[in-house]
PDB file of N, CA and C in Angstrom:
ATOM      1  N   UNK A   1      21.284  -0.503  10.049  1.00  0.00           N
ATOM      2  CA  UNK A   1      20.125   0.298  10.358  1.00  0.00           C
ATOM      3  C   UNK A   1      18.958  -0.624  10.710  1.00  0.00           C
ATOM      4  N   UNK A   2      18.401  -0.316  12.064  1.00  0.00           N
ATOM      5  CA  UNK A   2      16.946  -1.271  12.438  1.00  0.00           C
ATOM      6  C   UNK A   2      16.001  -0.405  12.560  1.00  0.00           C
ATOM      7  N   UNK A   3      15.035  -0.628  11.575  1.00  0.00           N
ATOM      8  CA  UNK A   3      13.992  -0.014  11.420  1.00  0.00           C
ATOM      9  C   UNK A   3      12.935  -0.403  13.098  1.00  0.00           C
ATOM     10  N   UNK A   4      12.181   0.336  13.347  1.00  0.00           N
ATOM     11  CA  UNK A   4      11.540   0.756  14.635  1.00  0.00           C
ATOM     12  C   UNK A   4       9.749  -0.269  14.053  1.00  0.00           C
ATOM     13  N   UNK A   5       9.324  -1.179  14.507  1.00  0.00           N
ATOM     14  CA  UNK A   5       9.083  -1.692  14.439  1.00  0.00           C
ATOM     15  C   UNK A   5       7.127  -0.800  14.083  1.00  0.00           C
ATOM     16  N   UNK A   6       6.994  -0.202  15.216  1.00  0.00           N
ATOM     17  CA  UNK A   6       5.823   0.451  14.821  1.00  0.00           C
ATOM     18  C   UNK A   6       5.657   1.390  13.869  1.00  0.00           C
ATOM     19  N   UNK A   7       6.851   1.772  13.215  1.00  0.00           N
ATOM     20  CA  UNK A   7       6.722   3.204  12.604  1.00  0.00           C
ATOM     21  C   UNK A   7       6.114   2.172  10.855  1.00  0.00           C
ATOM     22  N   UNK A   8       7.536   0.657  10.628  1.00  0.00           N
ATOM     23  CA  UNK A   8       7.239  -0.062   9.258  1.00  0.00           C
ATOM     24  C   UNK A   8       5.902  -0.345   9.556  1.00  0.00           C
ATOM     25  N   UNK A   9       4.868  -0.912  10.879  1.00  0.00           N
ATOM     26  CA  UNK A   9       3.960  -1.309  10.561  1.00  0.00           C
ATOM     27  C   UNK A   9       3.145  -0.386  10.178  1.00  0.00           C
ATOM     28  N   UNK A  10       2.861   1.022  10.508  1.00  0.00           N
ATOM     29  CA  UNK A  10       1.914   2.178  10.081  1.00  0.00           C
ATOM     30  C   UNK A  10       2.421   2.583   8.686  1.00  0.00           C
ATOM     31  N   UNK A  11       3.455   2.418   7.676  1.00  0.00           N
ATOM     32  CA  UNK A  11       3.899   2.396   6.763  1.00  0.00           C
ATOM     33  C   UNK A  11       3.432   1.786   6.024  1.00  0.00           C
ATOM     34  N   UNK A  12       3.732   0.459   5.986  1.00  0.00           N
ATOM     35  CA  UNK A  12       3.506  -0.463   5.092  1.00  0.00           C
ATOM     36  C   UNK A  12       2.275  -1.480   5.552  1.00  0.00           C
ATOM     37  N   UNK A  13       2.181  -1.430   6.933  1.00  0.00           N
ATOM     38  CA  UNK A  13       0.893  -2.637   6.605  1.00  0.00           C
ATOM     39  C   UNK A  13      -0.593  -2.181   6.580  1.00  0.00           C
ATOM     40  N   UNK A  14      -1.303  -3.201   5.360  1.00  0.00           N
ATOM     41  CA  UNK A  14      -2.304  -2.898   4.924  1.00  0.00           C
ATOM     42  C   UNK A  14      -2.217  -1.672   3.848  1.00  0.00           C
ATOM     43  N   UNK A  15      -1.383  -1.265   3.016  1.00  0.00           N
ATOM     44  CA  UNK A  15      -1.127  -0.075   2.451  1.00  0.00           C
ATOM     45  C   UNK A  15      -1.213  -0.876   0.692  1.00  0.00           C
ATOM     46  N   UNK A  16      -2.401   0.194  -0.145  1.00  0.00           N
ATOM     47  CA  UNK A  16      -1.934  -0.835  -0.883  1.00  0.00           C
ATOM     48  C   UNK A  16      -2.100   0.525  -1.647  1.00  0.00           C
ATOM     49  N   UNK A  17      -1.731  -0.343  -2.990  1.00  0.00           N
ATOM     50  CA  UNK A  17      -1.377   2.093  -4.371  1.00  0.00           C
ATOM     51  C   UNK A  17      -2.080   1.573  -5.797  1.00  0.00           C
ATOM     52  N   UNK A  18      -2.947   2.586  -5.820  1.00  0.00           N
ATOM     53  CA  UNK A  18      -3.801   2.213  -7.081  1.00  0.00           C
ATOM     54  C   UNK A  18      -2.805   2.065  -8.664  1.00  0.00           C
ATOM     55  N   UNK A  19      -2.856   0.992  -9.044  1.00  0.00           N
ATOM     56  CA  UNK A  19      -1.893   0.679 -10.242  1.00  0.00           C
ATOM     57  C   UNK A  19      -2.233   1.844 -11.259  1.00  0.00           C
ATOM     58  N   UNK A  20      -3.651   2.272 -11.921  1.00  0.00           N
ATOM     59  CA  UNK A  20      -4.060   3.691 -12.360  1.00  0.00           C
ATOM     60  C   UNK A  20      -3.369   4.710 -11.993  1.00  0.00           C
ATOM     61  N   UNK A  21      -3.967   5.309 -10.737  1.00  0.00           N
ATOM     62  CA  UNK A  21      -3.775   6.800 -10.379  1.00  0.00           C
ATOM     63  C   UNK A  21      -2.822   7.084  -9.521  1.00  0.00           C
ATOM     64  N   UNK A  22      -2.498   6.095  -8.734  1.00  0.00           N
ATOM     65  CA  UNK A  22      -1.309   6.196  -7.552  1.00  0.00           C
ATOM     66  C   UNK A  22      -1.922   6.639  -6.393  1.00  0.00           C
ATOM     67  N   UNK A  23      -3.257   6.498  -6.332  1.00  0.00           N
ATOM     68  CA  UNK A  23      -3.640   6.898  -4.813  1.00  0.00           C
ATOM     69  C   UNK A  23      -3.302   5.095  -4.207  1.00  0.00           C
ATOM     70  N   UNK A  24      -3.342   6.538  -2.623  1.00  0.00           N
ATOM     71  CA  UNK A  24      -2.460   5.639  -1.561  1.00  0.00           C
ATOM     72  C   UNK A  24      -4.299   5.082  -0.878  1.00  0.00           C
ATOM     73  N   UNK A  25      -4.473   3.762  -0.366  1.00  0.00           N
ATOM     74  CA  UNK A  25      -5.367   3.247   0.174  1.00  0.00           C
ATOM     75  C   UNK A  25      -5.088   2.383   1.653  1.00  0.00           C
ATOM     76  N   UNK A  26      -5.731   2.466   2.830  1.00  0.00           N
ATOM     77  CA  UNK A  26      -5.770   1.445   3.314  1.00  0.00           C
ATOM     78  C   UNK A  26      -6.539   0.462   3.591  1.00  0.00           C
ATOM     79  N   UNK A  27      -6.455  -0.885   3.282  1.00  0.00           N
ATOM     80  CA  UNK A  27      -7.655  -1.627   3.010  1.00  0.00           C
ATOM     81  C   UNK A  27      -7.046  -3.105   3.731  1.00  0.00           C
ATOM     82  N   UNK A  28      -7.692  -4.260   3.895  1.00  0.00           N
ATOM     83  CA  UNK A  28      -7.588  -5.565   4.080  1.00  0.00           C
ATOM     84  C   UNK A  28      -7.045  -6.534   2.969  1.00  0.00           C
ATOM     85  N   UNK A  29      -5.826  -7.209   2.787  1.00  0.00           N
ATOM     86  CA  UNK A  29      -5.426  -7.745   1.865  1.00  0.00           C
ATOM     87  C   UNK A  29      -6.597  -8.944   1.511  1.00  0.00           C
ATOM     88  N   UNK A  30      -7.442  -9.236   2.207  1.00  0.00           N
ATOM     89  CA  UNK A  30      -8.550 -10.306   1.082  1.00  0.00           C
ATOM     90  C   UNK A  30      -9.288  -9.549   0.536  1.00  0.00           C
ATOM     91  N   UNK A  31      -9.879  -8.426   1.090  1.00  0.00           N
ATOM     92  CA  UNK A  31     -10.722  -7.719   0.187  1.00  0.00           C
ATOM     93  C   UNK A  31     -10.225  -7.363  -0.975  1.00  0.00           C
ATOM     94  N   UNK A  32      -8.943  -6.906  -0.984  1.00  0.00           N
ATOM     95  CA  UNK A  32      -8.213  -6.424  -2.045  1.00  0.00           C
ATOM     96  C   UNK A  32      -7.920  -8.028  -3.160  1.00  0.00           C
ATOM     97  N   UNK A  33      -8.066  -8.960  -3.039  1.00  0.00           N
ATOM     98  CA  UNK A  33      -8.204  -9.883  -3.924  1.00  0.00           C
ATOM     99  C   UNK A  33      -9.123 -10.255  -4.226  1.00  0.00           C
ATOM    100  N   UNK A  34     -10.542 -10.317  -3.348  1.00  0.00           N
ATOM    101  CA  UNK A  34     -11.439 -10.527  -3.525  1.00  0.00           C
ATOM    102  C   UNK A  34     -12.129  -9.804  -4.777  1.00  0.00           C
ATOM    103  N   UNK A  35     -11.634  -8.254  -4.931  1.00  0.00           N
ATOM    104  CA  UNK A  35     -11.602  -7.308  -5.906  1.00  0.00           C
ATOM    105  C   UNK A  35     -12.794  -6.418  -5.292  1.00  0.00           C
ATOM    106  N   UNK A  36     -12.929  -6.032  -4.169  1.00  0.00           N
ATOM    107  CA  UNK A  36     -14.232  -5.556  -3.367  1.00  0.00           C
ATOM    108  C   UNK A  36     -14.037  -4.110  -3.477  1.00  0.00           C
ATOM    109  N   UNK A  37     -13.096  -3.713  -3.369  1.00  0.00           N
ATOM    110  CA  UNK A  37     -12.198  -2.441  -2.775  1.00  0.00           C
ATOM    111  C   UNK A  37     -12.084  -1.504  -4.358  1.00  0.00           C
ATOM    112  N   UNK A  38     -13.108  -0.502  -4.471  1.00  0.00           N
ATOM    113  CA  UNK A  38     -12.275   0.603  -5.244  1.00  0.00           C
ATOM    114  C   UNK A  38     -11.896   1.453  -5.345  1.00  0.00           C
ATOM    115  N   UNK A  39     -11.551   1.925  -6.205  1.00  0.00           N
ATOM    116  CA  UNK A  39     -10.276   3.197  -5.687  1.00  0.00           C
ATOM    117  C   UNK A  39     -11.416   4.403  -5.800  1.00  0.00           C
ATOM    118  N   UNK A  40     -10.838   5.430  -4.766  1.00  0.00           N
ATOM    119  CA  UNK A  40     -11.701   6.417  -4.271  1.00  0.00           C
ATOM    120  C   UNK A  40     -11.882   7.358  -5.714  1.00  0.00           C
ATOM    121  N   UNK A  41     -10.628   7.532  -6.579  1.00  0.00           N
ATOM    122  CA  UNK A  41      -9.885   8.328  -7.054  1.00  0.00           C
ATOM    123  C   UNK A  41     -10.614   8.304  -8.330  1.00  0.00           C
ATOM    124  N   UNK A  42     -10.134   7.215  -8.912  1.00  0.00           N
ATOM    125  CA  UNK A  42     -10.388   6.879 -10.213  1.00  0.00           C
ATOM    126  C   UNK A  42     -11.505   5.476 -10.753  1.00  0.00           C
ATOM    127  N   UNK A  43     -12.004   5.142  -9.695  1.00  0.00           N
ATOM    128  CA  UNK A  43     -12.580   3.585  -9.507  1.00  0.00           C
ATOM    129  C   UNK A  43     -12.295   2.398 -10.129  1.00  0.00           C
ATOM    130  N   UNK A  44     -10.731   2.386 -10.412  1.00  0.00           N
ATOM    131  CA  UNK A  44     -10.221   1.117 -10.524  1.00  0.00           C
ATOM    132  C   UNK A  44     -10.181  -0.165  -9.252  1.00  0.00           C
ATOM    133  N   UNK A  45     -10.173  -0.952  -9.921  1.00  0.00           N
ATOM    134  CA  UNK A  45      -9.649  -2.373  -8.914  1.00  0.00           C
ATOM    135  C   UNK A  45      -8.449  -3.137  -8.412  1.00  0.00           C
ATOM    136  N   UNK A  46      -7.820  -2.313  -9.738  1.00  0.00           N
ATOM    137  CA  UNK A  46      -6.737  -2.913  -9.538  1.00  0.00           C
ATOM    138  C   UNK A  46      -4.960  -1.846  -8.398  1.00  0.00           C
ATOM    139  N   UNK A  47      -4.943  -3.153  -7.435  1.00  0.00           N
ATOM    140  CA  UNK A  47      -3.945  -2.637  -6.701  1.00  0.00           C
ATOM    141  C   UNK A  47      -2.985  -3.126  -6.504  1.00  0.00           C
ATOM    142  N   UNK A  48      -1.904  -2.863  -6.319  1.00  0.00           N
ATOM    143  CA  UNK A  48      -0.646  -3.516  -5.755  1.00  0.00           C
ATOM    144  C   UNK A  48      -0.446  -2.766  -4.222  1.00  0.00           C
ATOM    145  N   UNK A  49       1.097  -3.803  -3.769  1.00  0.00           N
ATOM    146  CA  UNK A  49       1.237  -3.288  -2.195  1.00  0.00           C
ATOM    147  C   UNK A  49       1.565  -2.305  -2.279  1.00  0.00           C
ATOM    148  N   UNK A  50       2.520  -1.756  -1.292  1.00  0.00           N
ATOM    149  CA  UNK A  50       3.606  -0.559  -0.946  1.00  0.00           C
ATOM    150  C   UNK A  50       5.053  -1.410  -0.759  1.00  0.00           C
ATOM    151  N   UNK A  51       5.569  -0.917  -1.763  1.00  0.00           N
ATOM    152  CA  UNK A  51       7.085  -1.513  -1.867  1.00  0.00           C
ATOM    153  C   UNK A  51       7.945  -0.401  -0.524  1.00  0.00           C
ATOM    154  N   UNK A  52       8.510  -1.038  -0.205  1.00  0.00           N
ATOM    155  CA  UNK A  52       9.118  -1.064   0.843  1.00  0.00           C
ATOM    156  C   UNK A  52      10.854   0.270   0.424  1.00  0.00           C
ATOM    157  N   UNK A  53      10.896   1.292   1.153  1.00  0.00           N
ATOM    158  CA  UNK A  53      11.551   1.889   0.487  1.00  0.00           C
ATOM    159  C   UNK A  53      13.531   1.500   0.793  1.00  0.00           C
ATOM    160  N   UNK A  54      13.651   2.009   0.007  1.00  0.00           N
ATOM    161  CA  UNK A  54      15.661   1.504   0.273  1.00  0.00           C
ATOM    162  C   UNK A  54      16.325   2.625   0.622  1.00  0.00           C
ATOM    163  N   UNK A  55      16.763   2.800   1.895  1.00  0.00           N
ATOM    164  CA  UNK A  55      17.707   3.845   2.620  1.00  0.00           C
ATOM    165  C   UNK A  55      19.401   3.709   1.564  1.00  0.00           C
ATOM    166  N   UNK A  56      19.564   4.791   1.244  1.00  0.00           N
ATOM    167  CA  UNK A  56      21.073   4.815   0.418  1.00  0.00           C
ATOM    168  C   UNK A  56      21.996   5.179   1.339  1.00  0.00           C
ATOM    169  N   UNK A  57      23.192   4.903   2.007  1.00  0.00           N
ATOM    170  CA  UNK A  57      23.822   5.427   2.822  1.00  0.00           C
ATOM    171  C   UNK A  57      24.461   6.332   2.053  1.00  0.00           C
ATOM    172  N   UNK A  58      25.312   7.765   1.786  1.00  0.00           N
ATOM    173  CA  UNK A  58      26.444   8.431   1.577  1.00  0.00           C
ATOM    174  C   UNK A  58      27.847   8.151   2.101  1.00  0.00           C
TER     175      UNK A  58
END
């Protein structure tokens, strides 16, 4: 299976998920270390990426 190249980048890049609340954000990965960026939701700082999901075949 080959993933379509524009669809992973509107997916996953720049996508990052509030470790708190689970809102979905899109932001700049330095800002997001910088710790600039807070969450709309809950106003935490802290974020991780978007893990990348795993197709199961049947």
């Amino acid at each position: 299976m080959t993933r379509i190249p524009e669809a992973t980048a509107r997916l996953f890049h720049r996508v990052w998920i509030c470790r708190k609340c689970k809102k979905k954000i899109r932001a700049d990965g330095s800002k997001i270390r910088a710790r600039k960026i807070l969450c709309p939701k809950c106003g935490s700082r802290d974020f991780r990426a978007k893990r990348k999901e795993k197709k199961v075949i049947k």
